[in-house]
N, C-alpha and C. Protein backbone atom coordinates (compact mmCIF):
# COMPACT_ATOMS: atom_id res chain seq x y z
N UNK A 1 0.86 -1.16 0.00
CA UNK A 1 0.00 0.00 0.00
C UNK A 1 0.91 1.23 0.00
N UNK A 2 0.87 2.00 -0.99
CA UNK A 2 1.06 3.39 -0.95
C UNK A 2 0.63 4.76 -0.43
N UNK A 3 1.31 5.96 -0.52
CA UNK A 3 1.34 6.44 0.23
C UNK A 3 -0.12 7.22 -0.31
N UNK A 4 -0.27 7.16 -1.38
CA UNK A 4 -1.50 7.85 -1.93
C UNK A 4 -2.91 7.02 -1.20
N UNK A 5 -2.88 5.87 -1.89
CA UNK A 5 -3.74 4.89 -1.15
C UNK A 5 -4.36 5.04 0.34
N UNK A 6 -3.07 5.30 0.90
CA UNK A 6 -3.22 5.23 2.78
C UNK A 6 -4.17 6.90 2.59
N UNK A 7 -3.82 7.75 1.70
CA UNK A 7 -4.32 9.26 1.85
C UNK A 7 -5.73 8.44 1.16
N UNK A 8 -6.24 7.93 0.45
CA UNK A 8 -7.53 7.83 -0.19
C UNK A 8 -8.33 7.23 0.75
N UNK A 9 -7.86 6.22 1.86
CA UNK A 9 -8.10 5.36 2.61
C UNK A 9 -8.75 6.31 4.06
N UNK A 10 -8.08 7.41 4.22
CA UNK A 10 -8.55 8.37 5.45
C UNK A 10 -9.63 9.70 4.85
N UNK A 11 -8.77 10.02 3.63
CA UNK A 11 -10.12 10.71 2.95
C UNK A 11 -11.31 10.32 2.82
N UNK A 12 -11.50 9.23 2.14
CA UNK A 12 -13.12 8.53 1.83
C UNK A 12 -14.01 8.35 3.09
N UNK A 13 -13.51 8.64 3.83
CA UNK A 13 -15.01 8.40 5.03
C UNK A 13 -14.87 9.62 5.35
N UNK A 14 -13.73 10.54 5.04
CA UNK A 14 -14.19 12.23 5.32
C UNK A 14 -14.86 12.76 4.89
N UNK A 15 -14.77 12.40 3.13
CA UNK A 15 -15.75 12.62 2.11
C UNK A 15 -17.32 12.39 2.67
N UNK A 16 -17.43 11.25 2.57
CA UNK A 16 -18.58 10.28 3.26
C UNK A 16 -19.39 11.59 4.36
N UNK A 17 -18.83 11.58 5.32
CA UNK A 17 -19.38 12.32 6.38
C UNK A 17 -19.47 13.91 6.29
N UNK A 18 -19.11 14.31 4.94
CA UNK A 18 -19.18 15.95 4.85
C UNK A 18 -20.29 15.80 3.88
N UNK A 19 -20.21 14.89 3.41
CA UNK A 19 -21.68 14.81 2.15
C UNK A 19 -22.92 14.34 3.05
N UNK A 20 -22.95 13.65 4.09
CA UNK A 20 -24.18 13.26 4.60
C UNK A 20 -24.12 14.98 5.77
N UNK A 21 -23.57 15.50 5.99
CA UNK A 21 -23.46 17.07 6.54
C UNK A 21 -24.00 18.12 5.67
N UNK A 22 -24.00 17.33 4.13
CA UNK A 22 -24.67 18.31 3.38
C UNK A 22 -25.68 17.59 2.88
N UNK A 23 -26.17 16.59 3.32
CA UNK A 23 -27.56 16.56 3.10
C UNK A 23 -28.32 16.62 4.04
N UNK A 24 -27.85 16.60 5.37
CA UNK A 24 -28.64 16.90 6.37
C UNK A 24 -29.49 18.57 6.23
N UNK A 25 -28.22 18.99 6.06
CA UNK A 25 -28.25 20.52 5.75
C UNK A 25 -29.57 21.23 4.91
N UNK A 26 -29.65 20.28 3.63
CA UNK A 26 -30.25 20.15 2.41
C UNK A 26 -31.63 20.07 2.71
N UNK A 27 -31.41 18.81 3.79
CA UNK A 27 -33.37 18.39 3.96
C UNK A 27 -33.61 19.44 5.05
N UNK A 28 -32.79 20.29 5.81
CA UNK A 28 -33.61 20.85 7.17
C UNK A 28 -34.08 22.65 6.66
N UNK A 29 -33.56 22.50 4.80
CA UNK A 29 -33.77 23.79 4.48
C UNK A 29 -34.15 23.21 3.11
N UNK A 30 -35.33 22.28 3.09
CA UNK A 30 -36.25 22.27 2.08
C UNK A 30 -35.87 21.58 0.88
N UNK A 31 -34.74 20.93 0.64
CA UNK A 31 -33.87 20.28 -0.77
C UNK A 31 -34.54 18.89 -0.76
N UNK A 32 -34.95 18.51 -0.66
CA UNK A 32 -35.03 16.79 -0.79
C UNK A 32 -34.54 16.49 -1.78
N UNK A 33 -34.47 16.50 -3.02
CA UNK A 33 -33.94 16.17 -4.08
C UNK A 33 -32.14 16.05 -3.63
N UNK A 34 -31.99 17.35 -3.16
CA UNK A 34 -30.49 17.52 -3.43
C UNK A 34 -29.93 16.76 -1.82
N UNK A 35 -30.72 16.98 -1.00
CA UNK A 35 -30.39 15.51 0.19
C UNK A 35 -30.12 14.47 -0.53
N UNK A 36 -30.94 13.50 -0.87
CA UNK A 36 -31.04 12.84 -1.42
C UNK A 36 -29.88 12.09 -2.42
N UNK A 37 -29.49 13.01 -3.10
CA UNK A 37 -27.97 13.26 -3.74
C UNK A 37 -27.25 13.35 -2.79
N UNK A 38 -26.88 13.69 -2.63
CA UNK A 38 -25.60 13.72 -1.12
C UNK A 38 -25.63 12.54 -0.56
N UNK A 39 -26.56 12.11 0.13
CA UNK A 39 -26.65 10.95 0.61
C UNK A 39 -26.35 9.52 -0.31
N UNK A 40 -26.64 9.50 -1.63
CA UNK A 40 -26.38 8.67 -3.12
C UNK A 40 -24.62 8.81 -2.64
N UNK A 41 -24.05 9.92 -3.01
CA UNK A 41 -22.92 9.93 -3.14
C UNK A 41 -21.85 9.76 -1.79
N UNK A 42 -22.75 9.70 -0.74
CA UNK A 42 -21.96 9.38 0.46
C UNK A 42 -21.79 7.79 0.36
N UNK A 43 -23.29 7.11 0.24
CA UNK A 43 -22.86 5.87 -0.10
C UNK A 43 -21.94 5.04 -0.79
N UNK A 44 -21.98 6.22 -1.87
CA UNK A 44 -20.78 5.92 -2.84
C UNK A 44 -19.06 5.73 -2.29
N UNK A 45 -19.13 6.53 -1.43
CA UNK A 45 -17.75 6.62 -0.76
C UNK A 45 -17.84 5.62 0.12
N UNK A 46 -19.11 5.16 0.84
CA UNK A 46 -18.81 3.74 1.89
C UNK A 46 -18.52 2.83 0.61
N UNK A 47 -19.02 2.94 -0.39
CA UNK A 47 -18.68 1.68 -1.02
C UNK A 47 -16.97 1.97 -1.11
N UNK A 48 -16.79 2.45 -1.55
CA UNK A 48 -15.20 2.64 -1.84
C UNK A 48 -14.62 2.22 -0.93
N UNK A 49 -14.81 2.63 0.35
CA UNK A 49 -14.24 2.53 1.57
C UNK A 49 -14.16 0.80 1.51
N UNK A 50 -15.24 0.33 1.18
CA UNK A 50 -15.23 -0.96 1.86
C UNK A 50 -14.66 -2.11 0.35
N UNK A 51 -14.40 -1.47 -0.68
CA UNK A 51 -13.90 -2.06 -1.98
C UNK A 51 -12.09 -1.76 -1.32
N UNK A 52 -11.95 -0.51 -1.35
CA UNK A 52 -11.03 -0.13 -0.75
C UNK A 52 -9.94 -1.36 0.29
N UNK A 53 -10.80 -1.68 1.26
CA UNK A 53 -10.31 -2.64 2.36
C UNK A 53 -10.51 -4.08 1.98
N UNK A 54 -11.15 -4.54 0.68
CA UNK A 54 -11.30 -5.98 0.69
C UNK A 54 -10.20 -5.90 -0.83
N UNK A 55 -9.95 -5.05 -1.32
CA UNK A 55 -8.45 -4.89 -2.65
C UNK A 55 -7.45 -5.10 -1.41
N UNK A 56 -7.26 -4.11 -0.83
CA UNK A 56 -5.79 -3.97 0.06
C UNK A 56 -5.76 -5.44 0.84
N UNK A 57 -6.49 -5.84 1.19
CA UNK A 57 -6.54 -7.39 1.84
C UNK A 57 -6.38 -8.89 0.51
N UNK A 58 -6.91 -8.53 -0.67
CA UNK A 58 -6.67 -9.07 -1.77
C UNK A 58 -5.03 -9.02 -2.17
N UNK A 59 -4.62 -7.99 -1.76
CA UNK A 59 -3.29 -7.80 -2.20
C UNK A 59 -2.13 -8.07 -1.55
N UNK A 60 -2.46 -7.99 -0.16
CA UNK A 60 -1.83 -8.89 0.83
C UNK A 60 -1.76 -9.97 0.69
N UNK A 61 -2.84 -11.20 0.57
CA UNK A 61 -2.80 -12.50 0.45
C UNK A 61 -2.02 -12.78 -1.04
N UNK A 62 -1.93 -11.77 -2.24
CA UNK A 62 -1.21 -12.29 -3.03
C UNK A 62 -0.08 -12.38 -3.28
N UNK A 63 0.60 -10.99 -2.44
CA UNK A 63 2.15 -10.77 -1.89
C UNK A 63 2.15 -12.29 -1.40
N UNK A 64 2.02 -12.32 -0.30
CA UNK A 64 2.38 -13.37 0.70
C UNK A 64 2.44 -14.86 -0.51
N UNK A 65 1.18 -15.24 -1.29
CA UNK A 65 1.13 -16.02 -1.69
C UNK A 65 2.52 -15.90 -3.02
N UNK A 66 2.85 -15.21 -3.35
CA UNK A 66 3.62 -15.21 -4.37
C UNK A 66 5.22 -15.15 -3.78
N UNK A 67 5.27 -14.52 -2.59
CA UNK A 67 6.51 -14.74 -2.07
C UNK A 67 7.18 -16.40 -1.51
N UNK A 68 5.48 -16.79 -1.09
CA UNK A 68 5.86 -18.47 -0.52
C UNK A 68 6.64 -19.06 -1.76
N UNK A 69 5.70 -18.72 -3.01
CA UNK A 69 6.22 -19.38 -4.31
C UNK A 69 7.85 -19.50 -4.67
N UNK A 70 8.06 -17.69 -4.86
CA UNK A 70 9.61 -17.66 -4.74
C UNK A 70 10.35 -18.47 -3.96
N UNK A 71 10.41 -19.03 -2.54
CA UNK A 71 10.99 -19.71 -1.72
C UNK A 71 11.39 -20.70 -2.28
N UNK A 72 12.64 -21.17 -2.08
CA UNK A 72 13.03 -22.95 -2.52
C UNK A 72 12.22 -23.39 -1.53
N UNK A 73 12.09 -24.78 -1.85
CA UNK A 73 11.59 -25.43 -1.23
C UNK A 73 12.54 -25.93 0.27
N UNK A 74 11.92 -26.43 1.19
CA UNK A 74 12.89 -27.23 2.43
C UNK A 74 13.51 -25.98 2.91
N UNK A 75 14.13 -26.32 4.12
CA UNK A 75 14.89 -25.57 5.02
C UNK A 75 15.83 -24.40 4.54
N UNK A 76 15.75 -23.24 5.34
CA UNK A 76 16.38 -22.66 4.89
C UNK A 76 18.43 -22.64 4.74
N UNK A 77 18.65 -21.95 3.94
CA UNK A 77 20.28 -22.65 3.53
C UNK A 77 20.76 -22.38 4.69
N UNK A 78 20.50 -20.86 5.34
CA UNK A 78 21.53 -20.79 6.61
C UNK A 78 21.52 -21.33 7.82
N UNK A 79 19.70 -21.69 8.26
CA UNK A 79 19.38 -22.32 9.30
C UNK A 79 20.36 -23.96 9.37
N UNK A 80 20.19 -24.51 7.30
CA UNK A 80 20.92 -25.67 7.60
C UNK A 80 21.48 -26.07 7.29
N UNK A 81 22.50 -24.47 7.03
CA UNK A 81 24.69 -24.74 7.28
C UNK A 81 24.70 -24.58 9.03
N UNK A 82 23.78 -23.97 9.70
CA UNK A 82 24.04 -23.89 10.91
C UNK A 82 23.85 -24.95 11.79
N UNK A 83 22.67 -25.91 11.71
CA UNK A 83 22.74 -27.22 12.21
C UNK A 83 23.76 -27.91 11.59
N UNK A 84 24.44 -27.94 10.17
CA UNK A 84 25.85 -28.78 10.41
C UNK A 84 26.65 -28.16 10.77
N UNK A 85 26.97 -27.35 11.35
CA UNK A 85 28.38 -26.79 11.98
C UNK A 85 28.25 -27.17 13.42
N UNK A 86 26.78 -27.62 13.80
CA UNK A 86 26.43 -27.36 15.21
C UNK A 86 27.14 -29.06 15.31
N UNK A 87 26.12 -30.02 14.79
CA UNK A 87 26.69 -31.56 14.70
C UNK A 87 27.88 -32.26 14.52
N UNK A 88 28.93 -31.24 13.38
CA UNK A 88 30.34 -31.40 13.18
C UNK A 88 31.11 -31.15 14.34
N UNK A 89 31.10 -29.76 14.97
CA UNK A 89 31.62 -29.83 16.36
C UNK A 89 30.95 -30.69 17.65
N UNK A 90 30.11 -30.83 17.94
CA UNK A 90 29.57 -31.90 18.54
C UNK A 90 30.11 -33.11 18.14
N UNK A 91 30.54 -33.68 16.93
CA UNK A 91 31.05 -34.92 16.44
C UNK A 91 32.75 -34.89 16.98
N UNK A 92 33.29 -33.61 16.70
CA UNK A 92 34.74 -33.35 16.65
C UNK A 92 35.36 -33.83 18.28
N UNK A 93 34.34 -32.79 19.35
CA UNK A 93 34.70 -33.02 20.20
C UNK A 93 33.92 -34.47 21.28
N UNK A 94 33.41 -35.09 20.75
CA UNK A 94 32.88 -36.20 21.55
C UNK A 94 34.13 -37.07 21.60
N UNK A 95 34.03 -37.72 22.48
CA UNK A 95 34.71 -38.73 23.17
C UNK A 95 35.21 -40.00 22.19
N UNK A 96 34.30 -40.42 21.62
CA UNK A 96 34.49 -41.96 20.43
C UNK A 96 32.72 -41.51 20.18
N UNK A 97 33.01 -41.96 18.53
CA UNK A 97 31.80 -41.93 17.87
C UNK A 97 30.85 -42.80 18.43
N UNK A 98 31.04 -44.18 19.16
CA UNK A 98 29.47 -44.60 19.65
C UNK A 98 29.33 -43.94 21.08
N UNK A 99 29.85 -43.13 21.75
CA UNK A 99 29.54 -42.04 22.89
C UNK A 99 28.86 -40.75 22.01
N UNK A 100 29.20 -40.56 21.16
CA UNK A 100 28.76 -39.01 19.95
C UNK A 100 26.90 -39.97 19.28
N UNK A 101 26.89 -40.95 18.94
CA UNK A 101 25.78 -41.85 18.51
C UNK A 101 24.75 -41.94 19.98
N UNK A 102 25.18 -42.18 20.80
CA UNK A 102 24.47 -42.51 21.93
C UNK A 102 23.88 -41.60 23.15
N UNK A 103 24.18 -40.34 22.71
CA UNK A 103 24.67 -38.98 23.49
C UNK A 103 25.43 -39.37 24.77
N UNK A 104 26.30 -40.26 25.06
CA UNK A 104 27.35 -40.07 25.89
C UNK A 104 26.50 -40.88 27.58
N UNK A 105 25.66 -42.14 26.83
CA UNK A 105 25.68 -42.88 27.36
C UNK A 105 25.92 -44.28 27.13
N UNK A 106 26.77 -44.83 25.89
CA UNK A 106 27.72 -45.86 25.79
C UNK A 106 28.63 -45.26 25.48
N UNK A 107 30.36 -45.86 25.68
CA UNK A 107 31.40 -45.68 24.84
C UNK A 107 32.02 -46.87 24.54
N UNK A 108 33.15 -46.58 23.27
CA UNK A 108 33.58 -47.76 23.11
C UNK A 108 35.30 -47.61 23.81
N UNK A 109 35.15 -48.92 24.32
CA UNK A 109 36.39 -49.23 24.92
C UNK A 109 37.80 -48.70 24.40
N UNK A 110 37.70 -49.21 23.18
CA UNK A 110 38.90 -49.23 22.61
C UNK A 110 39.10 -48.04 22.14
N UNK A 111 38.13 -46.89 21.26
CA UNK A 111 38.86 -45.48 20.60
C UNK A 111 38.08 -44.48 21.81
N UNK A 112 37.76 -44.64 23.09
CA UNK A 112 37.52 -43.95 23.43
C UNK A 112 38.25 -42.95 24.89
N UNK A 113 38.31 -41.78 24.71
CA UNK A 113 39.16 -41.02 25.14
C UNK A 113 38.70 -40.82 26.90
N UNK A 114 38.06 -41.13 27.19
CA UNK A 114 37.19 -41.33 28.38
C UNK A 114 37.79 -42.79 28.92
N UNK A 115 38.44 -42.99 29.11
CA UNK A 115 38.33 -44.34 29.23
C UNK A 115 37.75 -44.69 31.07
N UNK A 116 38.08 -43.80 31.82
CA UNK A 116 37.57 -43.85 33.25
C UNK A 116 36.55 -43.53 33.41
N UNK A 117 35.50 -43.56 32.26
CA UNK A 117 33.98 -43.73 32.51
C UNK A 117 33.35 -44.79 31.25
N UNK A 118 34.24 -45.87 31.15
CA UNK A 118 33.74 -46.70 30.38
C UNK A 118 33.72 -48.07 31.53
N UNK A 119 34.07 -48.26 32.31
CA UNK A 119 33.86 -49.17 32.98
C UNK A 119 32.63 -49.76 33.61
């Protein structure tokens, strides 16, 4: 939404309410006809108003919908270079790979650097 838009968006019910001000005006000094008109054309501006708010909501859902589109599909790249950097050091520094497999409740005897909690 633009900046014009947002101005058409606060105007139109100003409009609206200075035209039903001039038909009030109209009928309490004898116009019916030209009440009447005023009031036609105030409506006219609720309509706008309310075309107004169901476009700008139309146009939202198509942003959004057209941006999902752009997206690759699956995870995002940085979220998941960042879970492998997280698992590689987690791998690097574990004890022996079946303590790193097990979260560090088996190890293996033989490559494992722990050895005084493998017993």
């Amino acid at each position: 939404m633009n900046h014009l838009t947002r101005a058409l968006a606060v105007l139109y019910p100003l409009a609206a309410a200075g035209l039903l001000r001039c038909a009030v005006i109209s009928e309490q000094n004898g116009a019916t006809g030209y009440g009447w008109f005023f009031v036609g054309c105030a409506v006219l501006f609720g309509l706008a108003v309310a075309h107004h708010a169901w476009h700008s909501g139309q146009l939202h859902a198509d942003h959004a919908r057209l941006e999902r589109a752009a997206r690759p599909p699956g995870p995002h790249p940085a979220a998941l270079a960042d879970e492998f950097a997280i698992a590689w050091h987690e791998l690097e520094t574990a004890c022996c790979l079946t303590g790193w497999d097990s979260h560090g409740e088996q190890h293996d005897p033989d490559y494992c650097t722990l050895k005084d909690r493998t017993t």
